[in-house]
C-alpha atoms as a PDB file:
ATOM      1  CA  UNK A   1     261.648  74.943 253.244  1.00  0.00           C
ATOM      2  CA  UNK A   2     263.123  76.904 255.905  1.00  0.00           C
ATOM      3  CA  UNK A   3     261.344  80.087 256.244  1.00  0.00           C
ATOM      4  CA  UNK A   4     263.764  82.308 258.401  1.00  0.00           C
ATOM      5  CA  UNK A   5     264.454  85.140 256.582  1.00  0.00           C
ATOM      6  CA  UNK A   6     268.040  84.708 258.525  1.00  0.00           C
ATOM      7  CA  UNK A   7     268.565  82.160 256.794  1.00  0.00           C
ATOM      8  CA  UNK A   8     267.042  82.694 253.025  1.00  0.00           C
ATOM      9  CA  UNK A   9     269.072  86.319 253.218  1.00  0.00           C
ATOM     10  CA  UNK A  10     272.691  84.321 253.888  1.00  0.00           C
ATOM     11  CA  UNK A  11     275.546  85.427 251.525  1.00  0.00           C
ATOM     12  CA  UNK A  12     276.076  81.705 250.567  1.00  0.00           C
ATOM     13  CA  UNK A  13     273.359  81.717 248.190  1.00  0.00           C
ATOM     14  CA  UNK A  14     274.741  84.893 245.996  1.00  0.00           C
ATOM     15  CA  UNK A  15     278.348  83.711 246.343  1.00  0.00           C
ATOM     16  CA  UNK A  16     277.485  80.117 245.142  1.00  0.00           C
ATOM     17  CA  UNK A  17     275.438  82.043 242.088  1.00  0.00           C
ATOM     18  CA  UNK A  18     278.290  83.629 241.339  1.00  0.00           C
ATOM     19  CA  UNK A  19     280.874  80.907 241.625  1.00  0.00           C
ATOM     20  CA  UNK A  20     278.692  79.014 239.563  1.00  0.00           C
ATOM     21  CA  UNK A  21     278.684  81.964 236.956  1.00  0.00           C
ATOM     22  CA  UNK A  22     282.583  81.706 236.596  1.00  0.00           C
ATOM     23  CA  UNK A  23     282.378  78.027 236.241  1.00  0.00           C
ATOM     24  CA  UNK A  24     279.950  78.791 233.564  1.00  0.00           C
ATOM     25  CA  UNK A  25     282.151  81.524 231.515  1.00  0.00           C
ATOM     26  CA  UNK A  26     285.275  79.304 232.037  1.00  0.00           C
ATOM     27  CA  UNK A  27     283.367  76.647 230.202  1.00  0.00           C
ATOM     28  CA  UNK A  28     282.916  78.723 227.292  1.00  0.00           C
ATOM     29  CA  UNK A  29     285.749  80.544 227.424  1.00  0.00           C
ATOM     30  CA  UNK A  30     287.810  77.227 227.291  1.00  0.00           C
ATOM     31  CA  UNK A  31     286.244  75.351 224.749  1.00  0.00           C
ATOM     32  CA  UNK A  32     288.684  76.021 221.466  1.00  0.00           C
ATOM     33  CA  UNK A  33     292.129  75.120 223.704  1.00  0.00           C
ATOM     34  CA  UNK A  34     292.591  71.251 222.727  1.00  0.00           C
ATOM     35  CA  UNK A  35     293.815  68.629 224.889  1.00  0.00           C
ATOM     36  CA  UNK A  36     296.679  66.884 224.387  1.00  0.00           C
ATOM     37  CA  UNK A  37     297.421  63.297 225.526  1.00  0.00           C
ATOM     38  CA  UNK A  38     293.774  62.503 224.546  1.00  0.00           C
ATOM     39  CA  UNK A  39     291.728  61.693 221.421  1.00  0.00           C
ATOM     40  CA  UNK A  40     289.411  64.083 222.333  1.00  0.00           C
ATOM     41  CA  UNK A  41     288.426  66.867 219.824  1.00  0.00           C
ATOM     42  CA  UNK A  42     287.621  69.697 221.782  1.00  0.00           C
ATOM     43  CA  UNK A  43     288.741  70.599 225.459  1.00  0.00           C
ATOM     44  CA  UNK A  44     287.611  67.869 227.770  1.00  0.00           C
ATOM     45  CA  UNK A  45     287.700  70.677 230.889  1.00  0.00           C
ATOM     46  CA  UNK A  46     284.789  72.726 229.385  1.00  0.00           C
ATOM     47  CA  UNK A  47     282.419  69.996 230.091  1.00  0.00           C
ATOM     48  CA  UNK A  48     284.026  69.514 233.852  1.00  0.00           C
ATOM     49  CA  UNK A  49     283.482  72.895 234.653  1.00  0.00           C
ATOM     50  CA  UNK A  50     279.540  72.915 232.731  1.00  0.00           C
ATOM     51  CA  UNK A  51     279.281  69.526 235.254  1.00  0.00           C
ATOM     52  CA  UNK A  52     280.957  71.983 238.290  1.00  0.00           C
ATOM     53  CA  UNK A  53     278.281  75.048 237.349  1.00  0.00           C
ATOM     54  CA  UNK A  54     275.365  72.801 237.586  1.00  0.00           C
ATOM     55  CA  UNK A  55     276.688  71.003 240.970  1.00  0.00           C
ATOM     56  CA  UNK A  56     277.410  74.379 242.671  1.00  0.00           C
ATOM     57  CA  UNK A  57     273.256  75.306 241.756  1.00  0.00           C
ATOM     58  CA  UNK A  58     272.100  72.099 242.900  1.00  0.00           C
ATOM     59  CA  UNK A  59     274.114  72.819 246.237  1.00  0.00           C
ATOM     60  CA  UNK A  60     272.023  76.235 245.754  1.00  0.00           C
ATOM     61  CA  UNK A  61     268.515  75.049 245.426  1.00  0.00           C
ATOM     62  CA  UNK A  62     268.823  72.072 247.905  1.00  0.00           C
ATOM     63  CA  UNK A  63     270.328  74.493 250.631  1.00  0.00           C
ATOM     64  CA  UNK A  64     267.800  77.150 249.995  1.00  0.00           C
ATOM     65  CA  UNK A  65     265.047  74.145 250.662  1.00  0.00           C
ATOM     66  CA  UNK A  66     266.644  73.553 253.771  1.00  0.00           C
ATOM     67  CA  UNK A  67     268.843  70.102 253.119  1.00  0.00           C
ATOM     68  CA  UNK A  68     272.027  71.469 254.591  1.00  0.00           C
ATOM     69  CA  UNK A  69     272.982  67.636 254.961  1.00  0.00           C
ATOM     70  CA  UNK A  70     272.603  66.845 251.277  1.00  0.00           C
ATOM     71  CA  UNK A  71     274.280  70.345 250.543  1.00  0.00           C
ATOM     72  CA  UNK A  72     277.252  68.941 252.082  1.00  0.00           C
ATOM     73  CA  UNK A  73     277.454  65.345 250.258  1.00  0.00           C
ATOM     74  CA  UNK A  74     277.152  67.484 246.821  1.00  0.00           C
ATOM     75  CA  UNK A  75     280.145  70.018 248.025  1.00  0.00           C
ATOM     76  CA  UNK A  76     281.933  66.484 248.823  1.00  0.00           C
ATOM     77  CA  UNK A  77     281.030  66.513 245.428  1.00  0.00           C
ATOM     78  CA  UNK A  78     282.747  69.295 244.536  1.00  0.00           C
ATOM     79  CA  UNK A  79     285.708  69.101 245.817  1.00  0.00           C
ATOM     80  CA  UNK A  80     286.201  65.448 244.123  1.00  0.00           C
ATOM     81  CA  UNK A  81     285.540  67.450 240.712  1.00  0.00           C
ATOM     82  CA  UNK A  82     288.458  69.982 241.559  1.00  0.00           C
ATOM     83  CA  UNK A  83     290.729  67.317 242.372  1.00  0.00           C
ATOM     84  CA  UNK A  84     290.051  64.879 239.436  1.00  0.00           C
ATOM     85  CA  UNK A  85     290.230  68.332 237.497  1.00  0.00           C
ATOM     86  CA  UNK A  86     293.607  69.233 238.763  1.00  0.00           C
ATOM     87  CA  UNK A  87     294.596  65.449 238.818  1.00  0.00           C
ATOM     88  CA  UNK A  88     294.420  64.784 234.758  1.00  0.00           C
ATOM     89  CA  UNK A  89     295.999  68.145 233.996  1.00  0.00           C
ATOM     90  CA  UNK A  90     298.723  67.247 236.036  1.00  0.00           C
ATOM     91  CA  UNK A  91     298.983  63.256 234.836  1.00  0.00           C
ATOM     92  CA  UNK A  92     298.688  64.207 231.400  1.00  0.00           C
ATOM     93  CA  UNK A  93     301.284  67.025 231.528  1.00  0.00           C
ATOM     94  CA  UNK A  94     303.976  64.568 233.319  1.00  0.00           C
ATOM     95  CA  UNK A  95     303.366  61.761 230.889  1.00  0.00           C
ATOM     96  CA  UNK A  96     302.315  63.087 227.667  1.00  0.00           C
ATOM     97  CA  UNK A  97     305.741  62.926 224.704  1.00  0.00           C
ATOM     98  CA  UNK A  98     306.147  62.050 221.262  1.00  0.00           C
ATOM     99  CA  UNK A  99     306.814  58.437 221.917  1.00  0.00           C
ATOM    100  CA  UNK A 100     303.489  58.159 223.981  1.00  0.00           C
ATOM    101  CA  UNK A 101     300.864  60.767 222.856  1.00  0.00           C
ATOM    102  CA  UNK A 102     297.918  59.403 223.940  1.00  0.00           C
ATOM    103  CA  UNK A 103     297.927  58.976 227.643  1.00  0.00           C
ATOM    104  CA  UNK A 104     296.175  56.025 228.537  1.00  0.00           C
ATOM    105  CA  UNK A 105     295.223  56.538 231.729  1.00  0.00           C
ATOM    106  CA  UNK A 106     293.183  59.357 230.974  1.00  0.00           C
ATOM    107  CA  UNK A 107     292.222  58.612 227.576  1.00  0.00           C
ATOM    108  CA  UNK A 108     290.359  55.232 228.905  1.00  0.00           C
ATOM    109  CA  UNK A 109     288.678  57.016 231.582  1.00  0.00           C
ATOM    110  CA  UNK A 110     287.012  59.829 228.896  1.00  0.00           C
ATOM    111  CA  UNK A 111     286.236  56.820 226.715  1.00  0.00           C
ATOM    112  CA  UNK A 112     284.459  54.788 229.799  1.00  0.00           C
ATOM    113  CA  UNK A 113     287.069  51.840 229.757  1.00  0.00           C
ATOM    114  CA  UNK A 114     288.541  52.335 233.512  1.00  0.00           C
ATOM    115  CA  UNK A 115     288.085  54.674 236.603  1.00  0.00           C
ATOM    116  CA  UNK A 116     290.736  57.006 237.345  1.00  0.00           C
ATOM    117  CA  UNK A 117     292.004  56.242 240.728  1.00  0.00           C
ATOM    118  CA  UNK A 118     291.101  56.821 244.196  1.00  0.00           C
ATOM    119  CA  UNK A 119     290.963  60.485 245.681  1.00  0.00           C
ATOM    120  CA  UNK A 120     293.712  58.680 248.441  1.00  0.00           C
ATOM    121  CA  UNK A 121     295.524  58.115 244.986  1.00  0.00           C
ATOM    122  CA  UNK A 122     295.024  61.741 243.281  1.00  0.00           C
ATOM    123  CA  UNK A 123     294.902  63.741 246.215  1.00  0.00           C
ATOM    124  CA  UNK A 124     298.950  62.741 247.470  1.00  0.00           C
ATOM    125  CA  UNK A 125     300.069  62.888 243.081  1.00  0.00           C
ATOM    126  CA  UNK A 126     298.811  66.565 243.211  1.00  0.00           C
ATOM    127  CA  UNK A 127     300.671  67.280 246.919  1.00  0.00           C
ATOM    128  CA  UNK A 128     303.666  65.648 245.382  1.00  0.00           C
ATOM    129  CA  UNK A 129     304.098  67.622 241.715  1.00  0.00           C
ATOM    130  CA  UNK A 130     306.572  69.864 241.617  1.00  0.00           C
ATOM    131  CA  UNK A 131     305.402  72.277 238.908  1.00  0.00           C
ATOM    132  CA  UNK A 132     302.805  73.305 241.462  1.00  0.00           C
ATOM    133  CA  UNK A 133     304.603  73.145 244.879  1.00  0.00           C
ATOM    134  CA  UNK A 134     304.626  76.580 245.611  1.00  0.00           C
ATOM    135  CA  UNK A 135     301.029  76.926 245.995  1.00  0.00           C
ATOM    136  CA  UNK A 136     300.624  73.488 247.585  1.00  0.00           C
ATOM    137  CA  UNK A 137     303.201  74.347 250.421  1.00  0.00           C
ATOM    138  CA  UNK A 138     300.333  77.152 251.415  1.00  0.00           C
ATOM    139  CA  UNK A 139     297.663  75.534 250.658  1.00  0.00           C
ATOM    140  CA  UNK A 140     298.102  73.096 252.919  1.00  0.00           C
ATOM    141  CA  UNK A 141     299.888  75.134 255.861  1.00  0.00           C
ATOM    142  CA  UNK A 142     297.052  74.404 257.509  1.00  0.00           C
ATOM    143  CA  UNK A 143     295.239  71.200 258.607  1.00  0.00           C
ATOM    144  CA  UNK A 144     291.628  73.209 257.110  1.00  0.00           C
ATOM    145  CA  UNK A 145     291.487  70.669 253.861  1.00  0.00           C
ATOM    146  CA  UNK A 146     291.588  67.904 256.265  1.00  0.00           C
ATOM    147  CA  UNK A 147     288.896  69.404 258.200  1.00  0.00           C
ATOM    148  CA  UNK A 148     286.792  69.967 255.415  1.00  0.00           C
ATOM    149  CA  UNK A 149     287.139  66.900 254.051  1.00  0.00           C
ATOM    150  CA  UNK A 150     285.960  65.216 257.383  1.00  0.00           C
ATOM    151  CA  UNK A 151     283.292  67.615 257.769  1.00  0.00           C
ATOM    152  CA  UNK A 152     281.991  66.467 253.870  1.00  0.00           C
ATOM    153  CA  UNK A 153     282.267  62.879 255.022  1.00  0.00           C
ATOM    154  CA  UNK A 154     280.210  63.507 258.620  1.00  0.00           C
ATOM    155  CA  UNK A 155     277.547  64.691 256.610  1.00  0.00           C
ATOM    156  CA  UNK A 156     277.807  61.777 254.157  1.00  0.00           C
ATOM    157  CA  UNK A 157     277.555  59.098 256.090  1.00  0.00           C
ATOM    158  CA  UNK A 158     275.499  60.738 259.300  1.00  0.00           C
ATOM    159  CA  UNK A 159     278.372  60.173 261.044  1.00  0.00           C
ATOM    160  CA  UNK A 160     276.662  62.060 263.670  1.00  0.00           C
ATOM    161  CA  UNK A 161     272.811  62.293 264.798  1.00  0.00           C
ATOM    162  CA  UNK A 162     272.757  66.584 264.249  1.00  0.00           C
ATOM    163  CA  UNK A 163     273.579  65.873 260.906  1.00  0.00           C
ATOM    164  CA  UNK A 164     270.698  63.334 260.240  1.00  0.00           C
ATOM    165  CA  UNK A 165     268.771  66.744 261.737  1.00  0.00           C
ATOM    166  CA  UNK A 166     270.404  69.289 259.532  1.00  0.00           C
ATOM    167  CA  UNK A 167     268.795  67.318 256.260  1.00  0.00           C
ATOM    168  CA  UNK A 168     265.126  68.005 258.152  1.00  0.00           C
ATOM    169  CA  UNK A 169     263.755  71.530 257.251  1.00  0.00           C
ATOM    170  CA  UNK A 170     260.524  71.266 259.123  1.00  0.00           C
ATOM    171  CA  UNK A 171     262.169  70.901 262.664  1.00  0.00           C
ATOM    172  CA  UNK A 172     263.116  74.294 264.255  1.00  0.00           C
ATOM    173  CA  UNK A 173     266.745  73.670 265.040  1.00  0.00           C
ATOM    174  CA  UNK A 174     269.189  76.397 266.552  1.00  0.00           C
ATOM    175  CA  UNK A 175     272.386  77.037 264.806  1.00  0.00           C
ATOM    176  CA  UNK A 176     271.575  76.333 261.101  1.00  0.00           C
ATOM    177  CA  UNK A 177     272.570  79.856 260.126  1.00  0.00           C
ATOM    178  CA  UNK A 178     276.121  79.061 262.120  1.00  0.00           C
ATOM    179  CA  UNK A 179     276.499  76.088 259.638  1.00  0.00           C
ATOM    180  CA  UNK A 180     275.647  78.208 256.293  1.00  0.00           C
ATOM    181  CA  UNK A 181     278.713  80.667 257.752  1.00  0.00           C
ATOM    182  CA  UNK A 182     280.714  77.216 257.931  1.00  0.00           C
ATOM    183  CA  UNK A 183     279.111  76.062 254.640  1.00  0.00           C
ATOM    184  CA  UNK A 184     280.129  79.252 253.055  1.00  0.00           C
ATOM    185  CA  UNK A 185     283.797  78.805 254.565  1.00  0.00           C
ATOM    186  CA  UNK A 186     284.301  75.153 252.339  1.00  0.00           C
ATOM    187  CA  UNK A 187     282.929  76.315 249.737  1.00  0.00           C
ATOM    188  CA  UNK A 188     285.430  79.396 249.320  1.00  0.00           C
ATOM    189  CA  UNK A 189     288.162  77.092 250.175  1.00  0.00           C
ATOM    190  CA  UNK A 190     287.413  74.430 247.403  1.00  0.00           C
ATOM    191  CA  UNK A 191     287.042  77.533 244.981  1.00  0.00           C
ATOM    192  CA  UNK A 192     290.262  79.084 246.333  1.00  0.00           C
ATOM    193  CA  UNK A 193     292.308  75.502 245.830  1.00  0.00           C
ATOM    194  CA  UNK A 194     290.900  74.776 242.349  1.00  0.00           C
ATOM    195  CA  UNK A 195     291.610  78.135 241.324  1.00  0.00           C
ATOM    196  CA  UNK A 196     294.834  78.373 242.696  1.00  0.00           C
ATOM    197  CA  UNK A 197     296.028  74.970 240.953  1.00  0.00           C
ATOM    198  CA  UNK A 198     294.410  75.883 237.880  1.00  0.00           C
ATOM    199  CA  UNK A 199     296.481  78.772 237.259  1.00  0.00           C
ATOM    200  CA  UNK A 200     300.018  77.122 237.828  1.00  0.00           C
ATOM    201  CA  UNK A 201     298.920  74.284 235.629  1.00  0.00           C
ATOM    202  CA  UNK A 202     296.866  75.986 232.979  1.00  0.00           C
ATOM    203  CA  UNK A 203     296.931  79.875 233.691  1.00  0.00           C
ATOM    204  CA  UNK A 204     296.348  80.322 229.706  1.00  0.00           C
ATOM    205  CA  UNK A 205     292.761  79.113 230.903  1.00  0.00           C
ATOM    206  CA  UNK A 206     292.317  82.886 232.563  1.00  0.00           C
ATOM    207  CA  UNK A 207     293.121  84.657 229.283  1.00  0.00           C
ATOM    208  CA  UNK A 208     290.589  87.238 228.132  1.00  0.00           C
ATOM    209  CA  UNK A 209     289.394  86.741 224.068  1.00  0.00           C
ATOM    210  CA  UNK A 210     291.157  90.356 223.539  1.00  0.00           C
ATOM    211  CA  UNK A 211     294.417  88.516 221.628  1.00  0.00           C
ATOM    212  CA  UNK A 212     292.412  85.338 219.756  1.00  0.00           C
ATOM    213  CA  UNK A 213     289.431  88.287 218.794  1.00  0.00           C
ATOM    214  CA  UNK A 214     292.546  90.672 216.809  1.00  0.00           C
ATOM    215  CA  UNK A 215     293.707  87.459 215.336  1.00  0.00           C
ATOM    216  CA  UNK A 216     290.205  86.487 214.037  1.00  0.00           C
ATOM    217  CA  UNK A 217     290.004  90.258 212.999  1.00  0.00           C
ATOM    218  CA  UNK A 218     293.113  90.761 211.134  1.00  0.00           C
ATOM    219  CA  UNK A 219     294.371  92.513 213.885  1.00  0.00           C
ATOM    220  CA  UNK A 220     298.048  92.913 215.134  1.00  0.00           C
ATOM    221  CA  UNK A 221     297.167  92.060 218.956  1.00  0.00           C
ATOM    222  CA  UNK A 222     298.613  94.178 221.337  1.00  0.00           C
ATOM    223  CA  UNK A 223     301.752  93.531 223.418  1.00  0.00           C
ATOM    224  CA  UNK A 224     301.405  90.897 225.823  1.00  0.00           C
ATOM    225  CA  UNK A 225     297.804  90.802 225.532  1.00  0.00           C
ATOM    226  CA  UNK A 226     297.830  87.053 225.425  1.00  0.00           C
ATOM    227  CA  UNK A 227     298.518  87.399 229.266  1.00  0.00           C
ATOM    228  CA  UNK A 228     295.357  89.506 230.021  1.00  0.00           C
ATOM    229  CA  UNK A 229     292.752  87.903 232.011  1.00  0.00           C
ATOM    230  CA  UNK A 230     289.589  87.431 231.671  1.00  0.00           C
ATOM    231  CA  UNK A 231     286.930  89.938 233.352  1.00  0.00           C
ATOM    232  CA  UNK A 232     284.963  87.362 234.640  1.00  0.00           C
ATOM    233  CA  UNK A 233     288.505  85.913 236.186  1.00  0.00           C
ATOM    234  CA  UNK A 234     289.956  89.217 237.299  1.00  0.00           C
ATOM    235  CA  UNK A 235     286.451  89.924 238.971  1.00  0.00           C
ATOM    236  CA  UNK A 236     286.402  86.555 240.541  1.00  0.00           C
ATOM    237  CA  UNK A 237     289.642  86.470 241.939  1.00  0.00           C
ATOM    238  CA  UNK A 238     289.351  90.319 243.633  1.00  0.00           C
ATOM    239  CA  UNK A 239     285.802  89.172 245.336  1.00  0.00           C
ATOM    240  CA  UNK A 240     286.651  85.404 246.310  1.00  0.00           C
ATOM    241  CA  UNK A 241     290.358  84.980 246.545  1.00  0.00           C
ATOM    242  CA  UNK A 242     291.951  88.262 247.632  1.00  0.00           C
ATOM    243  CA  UNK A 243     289.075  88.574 249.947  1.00  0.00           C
ATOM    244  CA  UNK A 244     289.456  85.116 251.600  1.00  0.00           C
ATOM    245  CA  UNK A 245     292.686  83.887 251.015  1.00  0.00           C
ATOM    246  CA  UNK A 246     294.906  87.397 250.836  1.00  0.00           C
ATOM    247  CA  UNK A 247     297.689  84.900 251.136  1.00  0.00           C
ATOM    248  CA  UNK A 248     296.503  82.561 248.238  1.00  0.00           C
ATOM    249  CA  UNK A 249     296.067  86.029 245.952  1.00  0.00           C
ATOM    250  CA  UNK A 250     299.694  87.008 246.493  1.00  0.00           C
ATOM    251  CA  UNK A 251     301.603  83.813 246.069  1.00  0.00           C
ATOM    252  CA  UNK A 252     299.192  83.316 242.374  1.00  0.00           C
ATOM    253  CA  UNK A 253     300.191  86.683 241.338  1.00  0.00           C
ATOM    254  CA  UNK A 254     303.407  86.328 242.196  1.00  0.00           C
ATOM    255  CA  UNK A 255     304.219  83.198 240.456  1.00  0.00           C
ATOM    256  CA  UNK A 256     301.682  83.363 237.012  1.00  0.00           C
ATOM    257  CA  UNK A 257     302.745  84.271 233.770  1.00  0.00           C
ATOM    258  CA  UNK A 258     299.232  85.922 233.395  1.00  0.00           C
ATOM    259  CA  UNK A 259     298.434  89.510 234.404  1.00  0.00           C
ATOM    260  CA  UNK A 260     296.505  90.208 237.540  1.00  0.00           C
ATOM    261  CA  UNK A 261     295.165  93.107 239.037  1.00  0.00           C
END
């Protein structure tokens, strides 16, 4: 383990808690909405994000042990799950009708009869829908996605020597605390683009239990409630997203049907 107290006091470790925390509540919080195009009987998402909360505190355990390099193959990780995440919601929404209710494509993956395909394949489908182009258009202003990516894949496959270092936490090596700040950078950004995508294509996702818990009750909901969010969302998006990505906040509220802060 790396002792520097430097480098066991970084912000990373917190902020990936508490990413990992909203992964967790979304999980739950998701479970009862069904998904259509599948045979699936409850909401095949909840499990994706349970899968995303325990990634994000392996990334959390293995970087607090020192293995920035392995830290980096599971946020590779990561960002696969957001795409392949935002990739069947998408699919399924453009190909789901009466005449063809179960999608195939997705229905043999959950069922283990075929991949899905390539993240060359899903990544370019997501770029190209146009029920989330707004948010794609900034998302991708910038080249910082490509970047990432490359970085995720340098670590992978050692593509250079420091990186075979970075995976050694006995060594003293100069700098690591630089690469947490860059560490800490990716991870936002994957957060920011899943979230962002997530709430054009499924904002109901983000609702708070306030209008299904008057239902259950016997309760005439209030107004519009079925657009609150979540406090774990709201909270979420004021300490990752506006903070970050300023840009990202705006253009979410701005286009949503749910009710921001």
């Amino acid at each position: 383990m790396v002792e520097d107290k430097e480098y066991q006091n970084h912000p990373v470790f917190s902020e990936l808690e508490r990413l990992g925390s909203f992964y967790e509540s979304l999980a739950h919080s998701t479970f009862g909405f069904a998904t259509v195009g599948t045979r699936a009987i409850c909401n095949i998402d909840t499990y994706v994000f349970s899968s995303i909360q325990g990634t994000l505190e392996s990334i959390r355990t293995i970087l607090q042990d020192g293995r920035i390099n392995d830290a980096y193959a599971l946020l590779r990780k990561y960002y696969d799950s957001a795409i392949i995440n935002i990739y069947t919601h998408l699919y399924l929404q453009d190909n789901v009708s009466i005449q063809n209710f179960i999608v195939k494509q997705i229905d043999d993956w959950m069922q283990g009869k075929a991949r899905l395909p390539e993240f060359r394949i899903m990544s370019p489908y997501i770029r190209n829908a146009t029920s989330v182009a707004p948010i794609t258009a900034l998302l991708y202003a910038d080249d910082r996605y490509k970047r990432l990516r490359e970085r995720c894949n340098d670590h992978t496959h050692y593509n250079f020597y420091r990186n075979v270092l970075l995976n050694d936490n006995e060594i003293a090596l100069p700098g690591r605390v630089k690469v947490l700040d860059q560490f800490s950078k990716d991870a936002h950004d994957v957060f920011t683009l899943h979230l962002a995508y997530m709430f054009f294509a499924n904002g109901q996702y983000m609702m708070s239990s306030d209008y299904v818990d008057s239902l259950e009750c016997g309760i005439t909901p209030e107004a519009d409630s079925q657009y609150w969010v979540a406090p774990f969302v709201q909270e979420t998006f004021d300490d990752t997203v506006k903070k970050f990505r300023p840009d990202i906040a705006a253009a979410i509220k701005q286009h949503t049907f749910m009710r921001l802060a």
